[in-house]
C-alpha atoms as a PDB file:
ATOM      1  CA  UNK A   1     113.727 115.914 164.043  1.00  0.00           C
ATOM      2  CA  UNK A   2     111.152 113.211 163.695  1.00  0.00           C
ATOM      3  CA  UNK A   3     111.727 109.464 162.582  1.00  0.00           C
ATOM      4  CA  UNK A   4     113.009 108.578 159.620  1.00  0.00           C
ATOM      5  CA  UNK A   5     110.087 105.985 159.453  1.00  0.00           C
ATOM      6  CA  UNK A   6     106.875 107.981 160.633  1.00  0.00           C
ATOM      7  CA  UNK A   7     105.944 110.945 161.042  1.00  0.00           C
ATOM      8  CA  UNK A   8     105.754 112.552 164.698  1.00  0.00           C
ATOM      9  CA  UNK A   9     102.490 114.694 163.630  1.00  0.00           C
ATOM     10  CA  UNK A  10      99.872 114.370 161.115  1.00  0.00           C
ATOM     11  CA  UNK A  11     100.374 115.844 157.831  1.00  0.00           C
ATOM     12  CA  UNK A  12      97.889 118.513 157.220  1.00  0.00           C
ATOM     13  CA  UNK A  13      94.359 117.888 156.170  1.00  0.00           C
ATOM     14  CA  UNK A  14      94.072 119.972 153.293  1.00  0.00           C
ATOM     15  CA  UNK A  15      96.577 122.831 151.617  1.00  0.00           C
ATOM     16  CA  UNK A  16      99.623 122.970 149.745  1.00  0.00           C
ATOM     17  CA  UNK A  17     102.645 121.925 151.158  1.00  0.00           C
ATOM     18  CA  UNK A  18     105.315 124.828 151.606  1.00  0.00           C
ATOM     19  CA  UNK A  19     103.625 126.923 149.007  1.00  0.00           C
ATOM     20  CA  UNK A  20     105.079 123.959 146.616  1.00  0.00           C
ATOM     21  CA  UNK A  21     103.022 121.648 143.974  1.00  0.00           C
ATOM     22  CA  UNK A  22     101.961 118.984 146.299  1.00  0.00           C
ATOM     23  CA  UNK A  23      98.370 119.449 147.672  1.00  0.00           C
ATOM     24  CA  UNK A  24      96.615 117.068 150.237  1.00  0.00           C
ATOM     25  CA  UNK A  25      93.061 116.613 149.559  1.00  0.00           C
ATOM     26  CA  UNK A  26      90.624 114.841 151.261  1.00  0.00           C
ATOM     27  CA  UNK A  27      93.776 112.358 152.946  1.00  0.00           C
ATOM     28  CA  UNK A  28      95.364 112.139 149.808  1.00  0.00           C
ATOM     29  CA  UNK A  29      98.461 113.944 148.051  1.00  0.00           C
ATOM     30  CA  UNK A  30      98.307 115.283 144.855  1.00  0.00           C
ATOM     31  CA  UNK A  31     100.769 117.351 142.366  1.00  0.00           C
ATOM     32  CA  UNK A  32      98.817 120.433 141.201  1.00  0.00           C
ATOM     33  CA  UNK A  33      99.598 122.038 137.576  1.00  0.00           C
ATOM     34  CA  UNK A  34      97.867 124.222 135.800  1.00  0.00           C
ATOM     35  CA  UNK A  35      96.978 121.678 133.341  1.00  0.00           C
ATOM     36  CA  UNK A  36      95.619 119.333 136.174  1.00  0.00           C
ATOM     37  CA  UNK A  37      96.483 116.976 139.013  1.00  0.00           C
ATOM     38  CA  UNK A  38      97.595 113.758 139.131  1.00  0.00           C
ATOM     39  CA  UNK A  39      97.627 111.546 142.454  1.00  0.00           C
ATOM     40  CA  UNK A  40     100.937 111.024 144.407  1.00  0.00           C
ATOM     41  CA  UNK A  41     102.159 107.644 144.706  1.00  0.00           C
ATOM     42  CA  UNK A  42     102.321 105.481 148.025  1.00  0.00           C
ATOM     43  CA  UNK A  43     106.492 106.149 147.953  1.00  0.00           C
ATOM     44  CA  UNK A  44     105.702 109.788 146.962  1.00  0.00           C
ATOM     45  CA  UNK A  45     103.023 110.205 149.388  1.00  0.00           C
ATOM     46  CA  UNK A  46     105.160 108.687 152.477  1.00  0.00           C
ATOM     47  CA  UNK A  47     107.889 111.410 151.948  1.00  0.00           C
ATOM     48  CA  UNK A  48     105.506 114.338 151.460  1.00  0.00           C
ATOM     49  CA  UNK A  49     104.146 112.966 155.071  1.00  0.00           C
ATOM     50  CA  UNK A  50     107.464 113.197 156.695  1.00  0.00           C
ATOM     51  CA  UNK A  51     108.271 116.537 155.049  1.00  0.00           C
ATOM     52  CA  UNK A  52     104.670 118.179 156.351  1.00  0.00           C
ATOM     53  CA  UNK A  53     105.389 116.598 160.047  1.00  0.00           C
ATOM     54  CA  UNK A  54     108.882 117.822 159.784  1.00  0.00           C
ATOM     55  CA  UNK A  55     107.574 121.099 158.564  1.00  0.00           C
ATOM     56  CA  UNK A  56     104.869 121.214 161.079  1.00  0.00           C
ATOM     57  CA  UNK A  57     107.738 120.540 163.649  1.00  0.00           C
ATOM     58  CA  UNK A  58     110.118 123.389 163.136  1.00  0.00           C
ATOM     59  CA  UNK A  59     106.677 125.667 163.062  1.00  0.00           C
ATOM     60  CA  UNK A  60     106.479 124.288 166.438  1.00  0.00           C
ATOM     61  CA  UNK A  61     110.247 124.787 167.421  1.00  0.00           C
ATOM     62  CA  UNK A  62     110.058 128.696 165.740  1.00  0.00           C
ATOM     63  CA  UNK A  63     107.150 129.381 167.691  1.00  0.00           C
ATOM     64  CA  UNK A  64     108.400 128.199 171.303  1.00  0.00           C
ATOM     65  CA  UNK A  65     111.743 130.291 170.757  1.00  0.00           C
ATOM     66  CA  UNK A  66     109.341 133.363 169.537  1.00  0.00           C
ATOM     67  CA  UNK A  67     107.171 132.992 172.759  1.00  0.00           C
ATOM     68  CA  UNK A  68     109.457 131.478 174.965  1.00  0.00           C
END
């Protein structure tokens, strides 16, 4: 698991996170509704970082058992 202070990968460049709300654009988070978007906040923004490295770890971890 990566470090509770940084992320071991970047978070992704652009997409949706897990299908969910949050959407990075263009290095920036945002929370997507059908009535709009608002911009995630520096706190908000440094979790949703962790959670897409995390995320993009276990991807990794998944894939090296699959083809392992």
């Amino acid at each position: 698991m990566s470090s509770p202070n940084r992320p071991t990968s970047a978070p992704p460049r652009t997409g949706h996170l897990a299908g969910g709300p949050a959407v990075r654009r263009e290095g920036r988070w945002w929370l997507v509704a059908s009535s709009g978007a608002v911009p995630a906040d520096a706190a908000l923004a440094h979790v949703l970082d962790r959670h897409a490295a995390d995320l993009a770890e276990a991807n990794r971890a998944v894939a090296a058992v699959e083809h392992g």
